[in-house]
Protein backbone atom coordinates (compact mmCIF):
# COMPACT_ATOMS: atom_id res chain seq x y z
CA UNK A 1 -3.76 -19.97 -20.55
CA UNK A 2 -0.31 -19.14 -20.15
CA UNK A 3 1.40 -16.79 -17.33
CA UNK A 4 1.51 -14.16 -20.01
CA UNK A 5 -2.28 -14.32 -21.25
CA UNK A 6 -3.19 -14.12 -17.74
CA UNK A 7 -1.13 -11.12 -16.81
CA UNK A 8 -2.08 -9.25 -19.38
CA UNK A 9 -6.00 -10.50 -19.34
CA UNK A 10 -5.76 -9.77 -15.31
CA UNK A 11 -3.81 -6.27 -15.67
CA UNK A 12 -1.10 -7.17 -13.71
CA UNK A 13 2.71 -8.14 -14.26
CA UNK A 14 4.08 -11.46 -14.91
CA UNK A 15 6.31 -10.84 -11.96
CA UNK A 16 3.05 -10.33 -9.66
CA UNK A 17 1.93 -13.59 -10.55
CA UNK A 18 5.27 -15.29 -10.17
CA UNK A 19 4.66 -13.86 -6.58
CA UNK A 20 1.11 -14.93 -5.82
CA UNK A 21 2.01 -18.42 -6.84
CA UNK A 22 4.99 -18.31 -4.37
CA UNK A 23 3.08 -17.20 -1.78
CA UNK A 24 0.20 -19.89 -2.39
CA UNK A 25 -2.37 -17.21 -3.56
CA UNK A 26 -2.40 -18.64 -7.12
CA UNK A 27 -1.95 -22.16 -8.66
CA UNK A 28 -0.59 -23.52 -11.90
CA UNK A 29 -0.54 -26.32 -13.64
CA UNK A 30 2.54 -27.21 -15.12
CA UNK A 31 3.21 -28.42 -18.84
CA UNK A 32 6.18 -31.19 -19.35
CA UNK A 33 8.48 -28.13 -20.30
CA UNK A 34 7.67 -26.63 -17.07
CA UNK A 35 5.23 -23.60 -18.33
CA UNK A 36 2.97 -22.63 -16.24
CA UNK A 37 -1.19 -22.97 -17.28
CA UNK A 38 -3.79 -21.45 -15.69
CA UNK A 39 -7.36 -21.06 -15.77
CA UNK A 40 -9.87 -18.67 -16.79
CA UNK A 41 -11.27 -18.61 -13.43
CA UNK A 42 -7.71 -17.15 -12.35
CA UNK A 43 -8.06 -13.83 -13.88
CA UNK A 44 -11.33 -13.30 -11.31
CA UNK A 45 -9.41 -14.66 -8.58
CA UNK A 46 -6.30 -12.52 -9.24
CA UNK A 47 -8.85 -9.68 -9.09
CA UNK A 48 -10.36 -10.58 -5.89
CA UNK A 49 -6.27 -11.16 -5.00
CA UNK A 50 -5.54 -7.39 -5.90
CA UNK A 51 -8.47 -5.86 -3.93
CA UNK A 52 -7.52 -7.79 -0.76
CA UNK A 53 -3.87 -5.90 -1.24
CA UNK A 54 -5.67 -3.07 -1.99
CA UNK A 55 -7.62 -3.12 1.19
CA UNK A 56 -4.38 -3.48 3.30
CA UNK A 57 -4.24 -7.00 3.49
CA UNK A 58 -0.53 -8.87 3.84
CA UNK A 59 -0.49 -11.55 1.59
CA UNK A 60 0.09 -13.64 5.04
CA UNK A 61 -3.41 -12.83 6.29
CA UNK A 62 -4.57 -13.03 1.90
CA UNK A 63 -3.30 -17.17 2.33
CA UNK A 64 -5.50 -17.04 5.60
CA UNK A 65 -9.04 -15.88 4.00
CA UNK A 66 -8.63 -18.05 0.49
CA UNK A 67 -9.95 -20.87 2.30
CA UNK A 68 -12.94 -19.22 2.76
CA UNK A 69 -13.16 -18.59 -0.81
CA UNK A 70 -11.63 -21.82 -2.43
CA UNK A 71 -13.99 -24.34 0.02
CA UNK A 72 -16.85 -22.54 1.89
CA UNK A 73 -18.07 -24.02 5.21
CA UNK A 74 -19.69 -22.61 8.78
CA UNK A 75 -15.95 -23.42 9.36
CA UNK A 76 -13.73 -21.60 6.81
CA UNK A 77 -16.30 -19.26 7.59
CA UNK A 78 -16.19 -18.55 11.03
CA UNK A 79 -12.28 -18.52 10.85
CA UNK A 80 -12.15 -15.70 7.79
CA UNK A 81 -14.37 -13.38 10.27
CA UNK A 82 -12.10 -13.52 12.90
CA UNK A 83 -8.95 -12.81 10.79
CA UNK A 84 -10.89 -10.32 9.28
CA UNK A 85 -12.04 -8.92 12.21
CA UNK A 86 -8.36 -8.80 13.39
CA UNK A 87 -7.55 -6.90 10.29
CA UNK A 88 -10.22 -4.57 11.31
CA UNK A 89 -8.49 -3.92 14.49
CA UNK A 90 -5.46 -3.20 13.00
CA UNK A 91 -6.35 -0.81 10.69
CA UNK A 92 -8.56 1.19 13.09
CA UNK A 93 -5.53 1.50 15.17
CA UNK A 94 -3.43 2.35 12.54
CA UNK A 95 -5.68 5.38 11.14
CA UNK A 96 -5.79 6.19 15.07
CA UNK A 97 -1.77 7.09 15.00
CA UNK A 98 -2.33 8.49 11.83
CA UNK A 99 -4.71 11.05 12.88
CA UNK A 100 -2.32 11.75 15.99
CA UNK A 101 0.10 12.37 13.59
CA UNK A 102 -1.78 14.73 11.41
CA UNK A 103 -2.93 16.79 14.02
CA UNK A 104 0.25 16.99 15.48
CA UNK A 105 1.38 18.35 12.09
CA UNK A 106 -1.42 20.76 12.09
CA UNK A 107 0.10 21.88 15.45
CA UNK A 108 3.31 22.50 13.80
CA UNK A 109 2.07 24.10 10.80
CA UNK A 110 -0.13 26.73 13.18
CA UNK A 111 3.23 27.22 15.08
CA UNK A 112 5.23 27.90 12.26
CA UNK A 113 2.66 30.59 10.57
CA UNK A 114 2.37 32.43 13.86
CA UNK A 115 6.09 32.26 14.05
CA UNK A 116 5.62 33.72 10.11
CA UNK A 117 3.89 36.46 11.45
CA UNK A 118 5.95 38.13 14.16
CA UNK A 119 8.88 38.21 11.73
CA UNK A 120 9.93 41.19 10.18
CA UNK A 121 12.17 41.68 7.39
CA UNK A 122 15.04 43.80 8.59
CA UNK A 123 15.91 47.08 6.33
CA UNK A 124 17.85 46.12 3.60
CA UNK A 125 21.41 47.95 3.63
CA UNK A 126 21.80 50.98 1.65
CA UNK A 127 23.59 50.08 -1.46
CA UNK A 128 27.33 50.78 -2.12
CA UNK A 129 27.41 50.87 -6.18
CA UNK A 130 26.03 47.44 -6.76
CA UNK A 131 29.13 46.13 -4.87
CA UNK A 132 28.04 44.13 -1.23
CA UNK A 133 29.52 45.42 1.36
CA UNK A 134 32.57 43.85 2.94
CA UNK A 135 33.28 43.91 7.07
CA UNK A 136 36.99 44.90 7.78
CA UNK A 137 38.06 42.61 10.15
């Protein structure tokens, strides 16, 4: 199938394709005018592609697990767990900050509507005709 039939069988853009291919995610074979063809089996594995970006991954670390995927062995194996296991790390410490951050914000936000509290509107100005008053320098 063409780069078209795929992207729209898939439910992605032709551009995201173009990318995956760059980055060695996807392969094509090529016709003698240079169009791409791909595979039915591509539309699963640009699936499996967009839940590994969903998940967080960088297409760096995406090109890592394939060969886990594409030729399974106690090998591939053993060296997708420990990437993904990094991953794992990573994230973790990245929702760490972001909870520091959040609560920090909720320390903010309590300030601020205390803060609201103890204000007071001052007495507005008795009106002059409609006309604001001007100070006389």
């Amino acid at each position: 199938m063409r780069i078209g039939e795929l992207a729209k069988a898939a439910g992605v853009s032709v551009r995201s394709l173009r990318y995956y291919e760059e980055q060695r995610l996807l392969t094509s074979e090529r016709s003698p005018s240079g169009q791409r063809h791909f595979r039915e089996a591509d539309i699963d594995r640009v699936g499996f592609i967009q839940r590994l970006y969903a998940a967080g991954l960088s297409s760096r670390t995406i090109t890592e697990l394939l060969p886990c995927v594409d030729a399974p062995s106690e090998a591939t194996s053993d060296a997708a767990m420990e990437r993904m296991e990094q991953e794992r790390e990573r994230l973790s410490a990245h929702i760490e900050e972001l909870v520091r951050t959040r609560d920090a914000l909720d320390g903010l936000m309590a300030t601020n509507r205390a803060h609201r509290k103890t204000l007071r509107r001052a007495p507005a100005a008795p009106s002059s005709g409609g006309q604001p008053s001007r100070a006389v320098a």
